[in-house]
C-alpha atoms as a PDB file:
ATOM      1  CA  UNK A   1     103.311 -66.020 -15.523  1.00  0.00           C
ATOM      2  CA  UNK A   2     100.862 -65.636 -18.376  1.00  0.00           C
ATOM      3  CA  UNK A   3      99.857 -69.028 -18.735  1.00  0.00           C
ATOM      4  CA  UNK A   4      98.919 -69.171 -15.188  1.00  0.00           C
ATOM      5  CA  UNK A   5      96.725 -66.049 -15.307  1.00  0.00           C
ATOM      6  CA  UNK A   6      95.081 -67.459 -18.265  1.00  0.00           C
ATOM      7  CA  UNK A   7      94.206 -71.166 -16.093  1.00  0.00           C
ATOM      8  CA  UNK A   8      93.329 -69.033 -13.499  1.00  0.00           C
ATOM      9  CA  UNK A   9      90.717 -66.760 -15.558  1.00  0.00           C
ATOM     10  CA  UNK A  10      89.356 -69.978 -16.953  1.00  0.00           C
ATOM     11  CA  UNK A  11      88.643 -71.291 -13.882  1.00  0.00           C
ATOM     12  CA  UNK A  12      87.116 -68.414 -12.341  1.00  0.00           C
ATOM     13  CA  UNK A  13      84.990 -67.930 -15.568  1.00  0.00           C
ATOM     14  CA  UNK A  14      83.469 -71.185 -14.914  1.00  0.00           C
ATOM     15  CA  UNK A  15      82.560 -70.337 -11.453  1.00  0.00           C
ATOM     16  CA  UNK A  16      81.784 -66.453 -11.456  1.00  0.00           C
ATOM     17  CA  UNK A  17      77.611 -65.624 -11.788  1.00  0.00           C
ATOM     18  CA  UNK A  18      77.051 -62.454 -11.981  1.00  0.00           C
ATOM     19  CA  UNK A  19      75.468 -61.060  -9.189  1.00  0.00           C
ATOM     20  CA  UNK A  20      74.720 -57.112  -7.266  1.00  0.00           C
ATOM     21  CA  UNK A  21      77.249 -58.946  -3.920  1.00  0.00           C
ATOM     22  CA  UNK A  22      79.732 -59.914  -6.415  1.00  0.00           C
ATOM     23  CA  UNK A  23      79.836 -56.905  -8.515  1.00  0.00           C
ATOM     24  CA  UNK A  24      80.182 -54.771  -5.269  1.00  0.00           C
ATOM     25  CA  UNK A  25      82.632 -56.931  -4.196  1.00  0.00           C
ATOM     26  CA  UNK A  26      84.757 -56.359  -7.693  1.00  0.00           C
ATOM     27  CA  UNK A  27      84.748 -52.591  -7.471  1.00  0.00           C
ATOM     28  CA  UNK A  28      85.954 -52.599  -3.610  1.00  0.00           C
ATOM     29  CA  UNK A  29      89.116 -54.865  -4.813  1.00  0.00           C
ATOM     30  CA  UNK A  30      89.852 -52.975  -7.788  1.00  0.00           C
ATOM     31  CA  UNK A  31      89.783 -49.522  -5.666  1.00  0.00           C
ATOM     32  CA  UNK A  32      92.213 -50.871  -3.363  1.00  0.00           C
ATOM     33  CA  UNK A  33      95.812 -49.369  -4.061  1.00  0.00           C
ATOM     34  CA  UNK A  34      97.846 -52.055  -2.503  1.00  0.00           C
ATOM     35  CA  UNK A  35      96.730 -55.095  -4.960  1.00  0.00           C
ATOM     36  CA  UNK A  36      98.089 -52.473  -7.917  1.00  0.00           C
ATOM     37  CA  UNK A  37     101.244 -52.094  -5.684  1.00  0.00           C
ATOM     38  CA  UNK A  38     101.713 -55.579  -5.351  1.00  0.00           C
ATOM     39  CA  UNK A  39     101.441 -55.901  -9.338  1.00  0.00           C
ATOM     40  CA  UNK A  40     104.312 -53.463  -8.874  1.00  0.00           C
ATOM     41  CA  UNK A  41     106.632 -55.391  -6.647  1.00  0.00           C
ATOM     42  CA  UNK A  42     106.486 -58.384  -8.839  1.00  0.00           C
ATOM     43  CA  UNK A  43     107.800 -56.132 -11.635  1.00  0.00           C
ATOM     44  CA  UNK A  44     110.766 -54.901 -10.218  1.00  0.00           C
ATOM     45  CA  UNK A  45     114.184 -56.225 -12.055  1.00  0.00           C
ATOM     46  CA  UNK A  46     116.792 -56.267  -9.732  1.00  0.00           C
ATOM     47  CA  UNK A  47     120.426 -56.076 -11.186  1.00  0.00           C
ATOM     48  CA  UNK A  48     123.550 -56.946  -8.617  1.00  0.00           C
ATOM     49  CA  UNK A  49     124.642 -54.405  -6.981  1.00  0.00           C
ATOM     50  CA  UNK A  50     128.445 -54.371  -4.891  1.00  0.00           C
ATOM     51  CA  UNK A  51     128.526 -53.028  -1.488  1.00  0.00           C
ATOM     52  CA  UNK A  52     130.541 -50.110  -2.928  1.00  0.00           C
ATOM     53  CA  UNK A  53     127.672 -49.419  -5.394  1.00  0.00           C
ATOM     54  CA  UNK A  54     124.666 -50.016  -2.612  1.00  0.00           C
ATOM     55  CA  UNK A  55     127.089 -47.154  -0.626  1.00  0.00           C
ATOM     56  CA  UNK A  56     126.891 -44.336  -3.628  1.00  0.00           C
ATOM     57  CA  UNK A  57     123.208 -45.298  -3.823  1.00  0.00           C
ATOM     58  CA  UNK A  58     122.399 -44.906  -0.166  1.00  0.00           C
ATOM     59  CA  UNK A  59     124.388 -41.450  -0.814  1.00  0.00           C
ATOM     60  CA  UNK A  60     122.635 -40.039  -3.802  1.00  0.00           C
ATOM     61  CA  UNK A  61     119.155 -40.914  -2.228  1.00  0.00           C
ATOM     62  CA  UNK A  62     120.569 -38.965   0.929  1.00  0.00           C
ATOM     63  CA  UNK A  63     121.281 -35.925  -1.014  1.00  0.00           C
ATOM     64  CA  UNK A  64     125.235 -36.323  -0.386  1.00  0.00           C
ATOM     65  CA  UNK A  65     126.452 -37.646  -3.733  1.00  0.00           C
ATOM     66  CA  UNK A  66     125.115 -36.356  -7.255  1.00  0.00           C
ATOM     67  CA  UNK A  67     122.908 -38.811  -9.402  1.00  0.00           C
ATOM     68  CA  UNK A  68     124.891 -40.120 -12.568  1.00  0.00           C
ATOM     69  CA  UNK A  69     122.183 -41.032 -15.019  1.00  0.00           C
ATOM     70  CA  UNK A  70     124.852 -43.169 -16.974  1.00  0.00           C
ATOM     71  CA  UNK A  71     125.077 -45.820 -14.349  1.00  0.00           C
ATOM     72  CA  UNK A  72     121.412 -46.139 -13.638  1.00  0.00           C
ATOM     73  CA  UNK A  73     119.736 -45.813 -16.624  1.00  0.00           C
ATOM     74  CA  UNK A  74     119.639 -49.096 -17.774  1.00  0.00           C
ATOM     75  CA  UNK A  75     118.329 -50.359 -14.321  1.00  0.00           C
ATOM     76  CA  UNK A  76     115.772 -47.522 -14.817  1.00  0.00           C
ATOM     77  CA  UNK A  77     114.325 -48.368 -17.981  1.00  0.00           C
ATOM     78  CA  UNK A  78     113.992 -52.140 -16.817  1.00  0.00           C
ATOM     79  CA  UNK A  79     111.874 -50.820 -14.055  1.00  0.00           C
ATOM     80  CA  UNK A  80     109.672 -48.148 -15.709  1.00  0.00           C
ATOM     81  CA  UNK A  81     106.864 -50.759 -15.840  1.00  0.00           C
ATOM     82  CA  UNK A  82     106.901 -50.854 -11.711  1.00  0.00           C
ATOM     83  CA  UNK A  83     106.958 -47.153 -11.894  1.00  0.00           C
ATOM     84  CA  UNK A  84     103.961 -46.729 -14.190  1.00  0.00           C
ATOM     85  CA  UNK A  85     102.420 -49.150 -11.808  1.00  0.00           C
ATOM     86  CA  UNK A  86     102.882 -47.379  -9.081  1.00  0.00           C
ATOM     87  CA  UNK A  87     101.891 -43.919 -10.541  1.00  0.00           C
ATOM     88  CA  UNK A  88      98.727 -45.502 -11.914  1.00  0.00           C
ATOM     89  CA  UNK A  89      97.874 -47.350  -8.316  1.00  0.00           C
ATOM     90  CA  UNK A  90      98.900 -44.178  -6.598  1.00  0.00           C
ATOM     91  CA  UNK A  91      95.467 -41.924  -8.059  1.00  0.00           C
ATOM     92  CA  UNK A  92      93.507 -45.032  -6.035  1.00  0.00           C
ATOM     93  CA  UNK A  93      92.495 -43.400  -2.818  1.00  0.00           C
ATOM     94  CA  UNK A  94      91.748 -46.497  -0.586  1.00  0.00           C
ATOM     95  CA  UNK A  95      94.632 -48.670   0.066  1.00  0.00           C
ATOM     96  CA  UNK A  96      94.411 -51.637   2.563  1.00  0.00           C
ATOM     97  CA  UNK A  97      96.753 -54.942   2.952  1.00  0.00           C
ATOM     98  CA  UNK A  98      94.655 -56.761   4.550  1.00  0.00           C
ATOM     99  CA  UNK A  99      96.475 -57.398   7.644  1.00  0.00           C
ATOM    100  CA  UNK A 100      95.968 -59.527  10.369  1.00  0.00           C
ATOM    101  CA  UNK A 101      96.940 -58.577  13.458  1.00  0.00           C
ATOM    102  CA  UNK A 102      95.724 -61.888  14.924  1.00  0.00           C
ATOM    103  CA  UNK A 103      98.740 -63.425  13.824  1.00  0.00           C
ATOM    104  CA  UNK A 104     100.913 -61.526  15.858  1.00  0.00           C
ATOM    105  CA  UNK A 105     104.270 -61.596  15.355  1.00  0.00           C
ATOM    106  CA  UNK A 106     103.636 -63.903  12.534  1.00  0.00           C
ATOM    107  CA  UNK A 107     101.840 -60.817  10.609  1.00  0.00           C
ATOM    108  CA  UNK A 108     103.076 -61.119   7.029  1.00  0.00           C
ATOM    109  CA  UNK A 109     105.403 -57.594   6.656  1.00  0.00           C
ATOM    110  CA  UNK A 110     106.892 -58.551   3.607  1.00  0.00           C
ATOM    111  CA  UNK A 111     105.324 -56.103   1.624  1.00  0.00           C
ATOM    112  CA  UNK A 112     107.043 -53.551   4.181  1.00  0.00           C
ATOM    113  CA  UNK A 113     110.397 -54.524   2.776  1.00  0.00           C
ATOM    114  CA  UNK A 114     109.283 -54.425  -1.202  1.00  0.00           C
ATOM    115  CA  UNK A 115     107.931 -50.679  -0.663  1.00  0.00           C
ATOM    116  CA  UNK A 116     111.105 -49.377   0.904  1.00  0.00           C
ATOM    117  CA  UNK A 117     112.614 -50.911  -2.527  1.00  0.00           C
ATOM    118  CA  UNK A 118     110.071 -49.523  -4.816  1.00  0.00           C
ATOM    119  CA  UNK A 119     110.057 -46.212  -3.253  1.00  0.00           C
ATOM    120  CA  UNK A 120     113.578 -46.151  -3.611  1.00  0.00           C
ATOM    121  CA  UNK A 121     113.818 -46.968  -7.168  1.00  0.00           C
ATOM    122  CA  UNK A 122     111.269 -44.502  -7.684  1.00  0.00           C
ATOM    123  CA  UNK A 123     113.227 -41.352  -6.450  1.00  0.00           C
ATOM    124  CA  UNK A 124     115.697 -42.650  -9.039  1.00  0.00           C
ATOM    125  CA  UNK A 125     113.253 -42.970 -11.250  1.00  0.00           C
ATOM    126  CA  UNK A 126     112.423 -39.351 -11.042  1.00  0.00           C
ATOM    127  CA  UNK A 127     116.369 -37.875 -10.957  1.00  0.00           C
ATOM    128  CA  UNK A 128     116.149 -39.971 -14.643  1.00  0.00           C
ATOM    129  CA  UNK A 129     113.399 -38.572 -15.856  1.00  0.00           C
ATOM    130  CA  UNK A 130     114.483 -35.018 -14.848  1.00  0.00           C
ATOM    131  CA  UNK A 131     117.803 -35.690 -16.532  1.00  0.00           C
ATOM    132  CA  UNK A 132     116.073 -36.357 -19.713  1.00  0.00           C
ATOM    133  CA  UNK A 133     114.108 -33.120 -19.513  1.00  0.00           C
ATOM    134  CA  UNK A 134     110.567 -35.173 -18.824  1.00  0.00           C
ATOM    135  CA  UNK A 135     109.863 -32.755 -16.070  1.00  0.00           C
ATOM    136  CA  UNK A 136     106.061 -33.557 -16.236  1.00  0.00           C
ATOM    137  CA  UNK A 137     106.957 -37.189 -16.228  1.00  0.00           C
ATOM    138  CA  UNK A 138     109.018 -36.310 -13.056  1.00  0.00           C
ATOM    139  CA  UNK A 139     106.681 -34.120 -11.309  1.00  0.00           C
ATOM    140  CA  UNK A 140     104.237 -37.425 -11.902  1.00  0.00           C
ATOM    141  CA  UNK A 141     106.788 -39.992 -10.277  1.00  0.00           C
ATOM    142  CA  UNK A 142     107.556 -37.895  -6.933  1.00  0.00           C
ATOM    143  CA  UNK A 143     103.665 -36.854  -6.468  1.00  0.00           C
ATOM    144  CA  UNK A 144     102.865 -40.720  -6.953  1.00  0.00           C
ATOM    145  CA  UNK A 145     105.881 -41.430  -5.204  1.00  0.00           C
ATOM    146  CA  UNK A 146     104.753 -39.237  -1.964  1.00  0.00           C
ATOM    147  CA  UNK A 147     101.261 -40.770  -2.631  1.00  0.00           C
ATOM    148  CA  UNK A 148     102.777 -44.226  -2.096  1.00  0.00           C
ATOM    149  CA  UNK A 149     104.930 -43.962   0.739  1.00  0.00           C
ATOM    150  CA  UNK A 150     102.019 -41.957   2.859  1.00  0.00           C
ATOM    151  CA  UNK A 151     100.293 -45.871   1.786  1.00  0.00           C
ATOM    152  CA  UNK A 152     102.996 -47.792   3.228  1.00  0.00           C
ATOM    153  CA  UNK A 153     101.853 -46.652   6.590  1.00  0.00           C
ATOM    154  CA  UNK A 154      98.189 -47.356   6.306  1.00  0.00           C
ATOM    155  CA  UNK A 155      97.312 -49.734   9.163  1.00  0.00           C
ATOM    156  CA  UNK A 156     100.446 -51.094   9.486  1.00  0.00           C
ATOM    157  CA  UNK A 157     102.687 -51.404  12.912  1.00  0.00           C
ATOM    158  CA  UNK A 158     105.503 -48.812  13.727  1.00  0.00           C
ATOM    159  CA  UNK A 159     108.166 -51.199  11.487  1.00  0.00           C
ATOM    160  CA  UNK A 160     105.808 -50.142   8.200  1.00  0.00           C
ATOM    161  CA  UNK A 161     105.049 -46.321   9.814  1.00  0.00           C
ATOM    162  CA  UNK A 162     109.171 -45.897  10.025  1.00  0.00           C
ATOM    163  CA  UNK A 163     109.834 -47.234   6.732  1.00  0.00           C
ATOM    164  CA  UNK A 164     106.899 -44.803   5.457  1.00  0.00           C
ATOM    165  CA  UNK A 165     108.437 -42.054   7.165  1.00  0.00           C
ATOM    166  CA  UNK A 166     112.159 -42.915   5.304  1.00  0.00           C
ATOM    167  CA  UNK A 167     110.671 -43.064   2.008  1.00  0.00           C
ATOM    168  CA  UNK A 168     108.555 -39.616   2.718  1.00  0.00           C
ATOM    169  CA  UNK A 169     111.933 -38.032   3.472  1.00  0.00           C
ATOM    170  CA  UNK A 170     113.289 -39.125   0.071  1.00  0.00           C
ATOM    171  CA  UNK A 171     110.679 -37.721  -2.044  1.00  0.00           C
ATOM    172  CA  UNK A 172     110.495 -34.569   0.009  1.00  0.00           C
ATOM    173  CA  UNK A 173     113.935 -34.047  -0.907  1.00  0.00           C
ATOM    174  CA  UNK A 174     113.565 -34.898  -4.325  1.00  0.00           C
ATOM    175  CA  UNK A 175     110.936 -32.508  -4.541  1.00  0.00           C
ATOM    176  CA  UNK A 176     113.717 -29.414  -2.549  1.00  0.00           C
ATOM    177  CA  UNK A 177     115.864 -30.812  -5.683  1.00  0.00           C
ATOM    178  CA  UNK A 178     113.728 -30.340  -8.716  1.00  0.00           C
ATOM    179  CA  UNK A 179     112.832 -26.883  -6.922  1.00  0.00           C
ATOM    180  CA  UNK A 180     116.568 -25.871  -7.123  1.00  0.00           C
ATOM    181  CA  UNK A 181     117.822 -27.341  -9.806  1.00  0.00           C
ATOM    182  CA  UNK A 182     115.241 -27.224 -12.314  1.00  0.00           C
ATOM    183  CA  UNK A 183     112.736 -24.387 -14.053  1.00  0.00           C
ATOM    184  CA  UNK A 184     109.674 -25.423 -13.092  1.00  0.00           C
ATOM    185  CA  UNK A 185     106.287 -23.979 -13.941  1.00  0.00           C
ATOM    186  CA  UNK A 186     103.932 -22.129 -11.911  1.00  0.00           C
ATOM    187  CA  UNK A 187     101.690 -25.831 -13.260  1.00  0.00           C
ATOM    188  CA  UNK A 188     104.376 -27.828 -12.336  1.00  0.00           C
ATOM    189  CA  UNK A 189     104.895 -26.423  -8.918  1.00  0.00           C
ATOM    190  CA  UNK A 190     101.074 -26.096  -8.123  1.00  0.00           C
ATOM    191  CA  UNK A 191     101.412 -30.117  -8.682  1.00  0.00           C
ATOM    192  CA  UNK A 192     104.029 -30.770  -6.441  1.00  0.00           C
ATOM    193  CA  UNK A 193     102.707 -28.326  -3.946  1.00  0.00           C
ATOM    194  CA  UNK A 194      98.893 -29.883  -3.821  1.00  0.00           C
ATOM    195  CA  UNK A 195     100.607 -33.523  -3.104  1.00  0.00           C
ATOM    196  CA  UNK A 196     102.506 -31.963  -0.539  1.00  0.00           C
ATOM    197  CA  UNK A 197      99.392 -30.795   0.981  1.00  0.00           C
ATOM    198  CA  UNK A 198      97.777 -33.793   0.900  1.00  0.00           C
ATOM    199  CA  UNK A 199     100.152 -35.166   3.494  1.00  0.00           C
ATOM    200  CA  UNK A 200      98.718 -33.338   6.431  1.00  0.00           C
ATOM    201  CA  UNK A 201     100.250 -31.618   8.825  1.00  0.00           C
ATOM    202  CA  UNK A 202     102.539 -34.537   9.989  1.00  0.00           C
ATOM    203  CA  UNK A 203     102.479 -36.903   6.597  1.00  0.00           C
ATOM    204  CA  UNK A 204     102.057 -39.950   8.673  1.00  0.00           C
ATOM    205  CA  UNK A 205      99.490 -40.719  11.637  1.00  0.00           C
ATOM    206  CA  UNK A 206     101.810 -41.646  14.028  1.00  0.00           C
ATOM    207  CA  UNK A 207      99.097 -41.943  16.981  1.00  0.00           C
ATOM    208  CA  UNK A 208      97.455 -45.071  14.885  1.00  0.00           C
ATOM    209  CA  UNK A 209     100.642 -46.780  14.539  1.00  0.00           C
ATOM    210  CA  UNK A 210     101.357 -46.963  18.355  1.00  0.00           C
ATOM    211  CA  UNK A 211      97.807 -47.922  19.007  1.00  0.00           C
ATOM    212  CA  UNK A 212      98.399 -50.722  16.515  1.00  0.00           C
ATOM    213  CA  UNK A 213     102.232 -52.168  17.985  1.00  0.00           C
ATOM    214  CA  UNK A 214     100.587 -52.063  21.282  1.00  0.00           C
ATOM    215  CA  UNK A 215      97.668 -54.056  20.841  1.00  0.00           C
ATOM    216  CA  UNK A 216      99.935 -56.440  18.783  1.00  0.00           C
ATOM    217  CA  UNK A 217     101.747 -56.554  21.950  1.00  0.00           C
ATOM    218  CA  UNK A 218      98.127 -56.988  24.024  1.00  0.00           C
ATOM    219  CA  UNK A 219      98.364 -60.969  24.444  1.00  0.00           C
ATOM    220  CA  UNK A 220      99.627 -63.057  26.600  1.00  0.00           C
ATOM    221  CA  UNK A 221     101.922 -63.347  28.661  1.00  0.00           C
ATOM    222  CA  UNK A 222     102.033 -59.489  28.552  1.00  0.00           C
ATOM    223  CA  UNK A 223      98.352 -59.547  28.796  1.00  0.00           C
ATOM    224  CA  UNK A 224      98.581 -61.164  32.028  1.00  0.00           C
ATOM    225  CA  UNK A 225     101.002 -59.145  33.492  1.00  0.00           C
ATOM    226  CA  UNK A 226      99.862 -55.613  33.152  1.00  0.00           C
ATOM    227  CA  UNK A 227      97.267 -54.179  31.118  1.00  0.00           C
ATOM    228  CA  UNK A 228      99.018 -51.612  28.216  1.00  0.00           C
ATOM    229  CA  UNK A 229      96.104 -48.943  27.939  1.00  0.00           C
ATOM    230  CA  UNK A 230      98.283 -46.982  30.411  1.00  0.00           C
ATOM    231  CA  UNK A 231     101.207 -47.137  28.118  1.00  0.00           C
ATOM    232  CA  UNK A 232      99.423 -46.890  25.093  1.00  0.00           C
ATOM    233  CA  UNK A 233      97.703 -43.587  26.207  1.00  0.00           C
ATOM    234  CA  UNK A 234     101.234 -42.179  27.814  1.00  0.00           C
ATOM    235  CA  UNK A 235     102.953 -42.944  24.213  1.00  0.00           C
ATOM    236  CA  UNK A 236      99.978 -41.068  21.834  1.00  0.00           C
ATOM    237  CA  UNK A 237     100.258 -38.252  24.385  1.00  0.00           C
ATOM    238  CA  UNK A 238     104.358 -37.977  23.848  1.00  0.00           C
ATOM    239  CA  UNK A 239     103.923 -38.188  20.016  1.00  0.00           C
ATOM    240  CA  UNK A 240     101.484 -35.454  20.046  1.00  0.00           C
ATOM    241  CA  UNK A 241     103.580 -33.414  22.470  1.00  0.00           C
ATOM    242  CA  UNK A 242     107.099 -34.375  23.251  1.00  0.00           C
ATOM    243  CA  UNK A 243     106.773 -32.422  26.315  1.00  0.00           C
ATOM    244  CA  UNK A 244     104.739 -35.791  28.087  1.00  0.00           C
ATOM    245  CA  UNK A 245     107.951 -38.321  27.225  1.00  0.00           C
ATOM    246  CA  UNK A 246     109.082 -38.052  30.746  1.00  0.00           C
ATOM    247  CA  UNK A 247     106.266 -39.135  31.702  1.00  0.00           C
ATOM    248  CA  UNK A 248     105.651 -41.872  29.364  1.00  0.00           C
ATOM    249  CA  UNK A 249     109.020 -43.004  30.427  1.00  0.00           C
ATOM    250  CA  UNK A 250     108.000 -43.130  34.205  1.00  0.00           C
ATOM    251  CA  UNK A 251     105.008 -45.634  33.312  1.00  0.00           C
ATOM    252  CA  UNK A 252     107.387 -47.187  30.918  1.00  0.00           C
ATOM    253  CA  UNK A 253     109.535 -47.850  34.476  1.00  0.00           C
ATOM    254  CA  UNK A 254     106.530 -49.458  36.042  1.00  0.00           C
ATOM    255  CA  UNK A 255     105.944 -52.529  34.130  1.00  0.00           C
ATOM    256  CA  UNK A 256     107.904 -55.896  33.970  1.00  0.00           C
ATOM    257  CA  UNK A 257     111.482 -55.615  32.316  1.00  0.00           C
ATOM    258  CA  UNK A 258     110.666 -58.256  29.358  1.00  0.00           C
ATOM    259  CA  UNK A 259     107.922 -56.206  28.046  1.00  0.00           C
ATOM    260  CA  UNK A 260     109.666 -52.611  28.548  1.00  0.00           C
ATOM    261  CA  UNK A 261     112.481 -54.210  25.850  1.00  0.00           C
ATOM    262  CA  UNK A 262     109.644 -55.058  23.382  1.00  0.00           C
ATOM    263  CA  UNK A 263     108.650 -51.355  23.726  1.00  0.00           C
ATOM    264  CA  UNK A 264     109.617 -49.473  21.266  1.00  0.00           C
ATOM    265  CA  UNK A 265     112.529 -46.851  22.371  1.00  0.00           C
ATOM    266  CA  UNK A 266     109.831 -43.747  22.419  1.00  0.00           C
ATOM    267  CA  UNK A 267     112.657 -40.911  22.275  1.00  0.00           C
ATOM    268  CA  UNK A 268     113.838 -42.581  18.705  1.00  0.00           C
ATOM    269  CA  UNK A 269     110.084 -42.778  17.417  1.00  0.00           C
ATOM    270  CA  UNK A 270     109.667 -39.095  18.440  1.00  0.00           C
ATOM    271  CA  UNK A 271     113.016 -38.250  16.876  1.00  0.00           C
ATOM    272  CA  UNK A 272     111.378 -40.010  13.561  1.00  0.00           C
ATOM    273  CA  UNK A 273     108.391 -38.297  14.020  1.00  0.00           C
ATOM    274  CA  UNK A 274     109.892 -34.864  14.159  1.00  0.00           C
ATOM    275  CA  UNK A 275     112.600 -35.738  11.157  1.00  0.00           C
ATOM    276  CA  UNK A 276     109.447 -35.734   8.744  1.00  0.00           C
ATOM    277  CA  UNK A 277     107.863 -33.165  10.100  1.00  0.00           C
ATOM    278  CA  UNK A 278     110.895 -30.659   9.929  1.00  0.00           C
ATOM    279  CA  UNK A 279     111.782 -31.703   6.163  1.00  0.00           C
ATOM    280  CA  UNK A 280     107.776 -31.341   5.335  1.00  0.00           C
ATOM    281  CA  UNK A 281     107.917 -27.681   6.687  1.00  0.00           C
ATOM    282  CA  UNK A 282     110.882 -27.025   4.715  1.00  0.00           C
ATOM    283  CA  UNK A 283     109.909 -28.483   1.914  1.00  0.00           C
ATOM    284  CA  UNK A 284     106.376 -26.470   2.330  1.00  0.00           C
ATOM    285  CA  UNK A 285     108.236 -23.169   2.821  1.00  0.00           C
ATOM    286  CA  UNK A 286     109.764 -23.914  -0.489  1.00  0.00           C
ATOM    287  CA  UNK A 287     107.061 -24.483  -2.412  1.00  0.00           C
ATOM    288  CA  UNK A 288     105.303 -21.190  -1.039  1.00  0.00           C
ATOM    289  CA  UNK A 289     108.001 -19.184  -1.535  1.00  0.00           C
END
């Protein structure tokens, strides 16, 4: 891996005059989170994990099983590199993967799949760090943590908005953890409480993510068939009130069978819409109680 970022600088010194387009250029890459996530992902050290294990996991991270330091350390301190990554990337506001939605179905969501394992490891990462009585080092993971999974979201489809929405979940209830379980400072709280903020009212915008899987879906031979500014329009209204879904489902009725099952199943995107939105009201009553 070294060797091939030292060709590679070689090359590019041989090539790069400076200039006031390329400079500019240089800062708008470096202020982009998502090339420091990246650096992330390709530090992650994955150790094999049973189906037995992967079950306690998914049952810790779901608040149903307690975290036992002893069997995750060592997977921990292989990955505290990502995690300083990821904390460092996370104080970047901008953050754009450069997607392209011209592709269609073909649009690259790999990175989609590496955040909902980073994220993961990084509510881990915290429950460690906590254990070992690093509560400032904690309080740093989950506020990057919630920093990074609002990120996963940014201009991405409804398959990157869900997964953003799952890892918000997790760090909120990380965060209802560390409230309960340990004595945290008035400093420490004010922390957690001004990332929690930052969400918004609804941590996610939901609205841009339908516009986005619909006009993926704009093309033909759906393009053709019927024109989806009536759905689109019927589906922002029912995520911003839940009272319009029967109506959204009515136009839903109207157009041709094979692109109703592309769809996505509005009454489960509303039901993950309101899931965050409950646990970040929860979550916010804590934190101003």
């Amino acid at each position: 891996m070294k060797s091939k970022v030292t060709i590679l600088f070689v090359i590019l010194a041989g090539l790069c005059i400076p200039n006031p387009a390329s400079a500019q250029q240089n800062v708008s890459l470096a202020q982009n989170a998502a090339l420091r996530y990246w650096s992330a992902f390709s530090e992650v050290q994955d150790s094999g994990i049973t189906d037995p294990q992967a079950k306690e996991l998914n049952a810790i991270l779901d608040g149903t099983a307690p975290y036992d330091d002893l069997k995750y350390k060592d997977l921990l301190d292989k990955n505290a590199l990502a995690m300083e990554i990821l904390a460092r990337a996370s104080v970047i506001p901008n953050c754009d993967w450069g997607l392209d939605y011209s592709l269609g179905d073909n649009t690259p969501v790999e990175y989609v799949r590496k955040s909902l394992v980073l994220g993961r490891l990084n509510v881990l990462y915290a429950f460690h760090l906590f254990k070992a009585g690093k509560k400032d080092e904690g309080i740093r993971a989950l506020t990057a943590g919630l920093k990074f999974s609002h990120d996963v979201a940014n201009g991405g489809s409804l398959f990157a908005t869900v997964i953003a929405k799952d890892l918000l979940v997790l760090h909120l209830r990380a965060v209802s953890d560390s409230l309960h379980l340990e004595q945290l400072t008035p400093v420490q709280r004010g922390r957690l409480q001004q990332a929690v903020d930052a969400l918004g009212m609804h941590g996610i915008d939901w609205p841009s993510a339908i516009k986005k899987e619909m006009s993926v879906l704009n093309r033909p031979p759906w393009q053709q068939s019927i024109s989806l500014t009536q759905v689109t329009q019927a589906y922002v209204a029912a995520m911003n009130d839940p009272s319009h879904l029967s109506k959204l489902e009515q136009v839903l009725a109207t157009v041709p069978q094979p692109l109703r099952d592309v769809v996505p199943m509005p009454k489960e995107v509303i039901e993950q819409k309101q899931e965050l939105d409950e646990k970040l009201l929860q979550t916010r009553a804590l934190l101003h109680d």
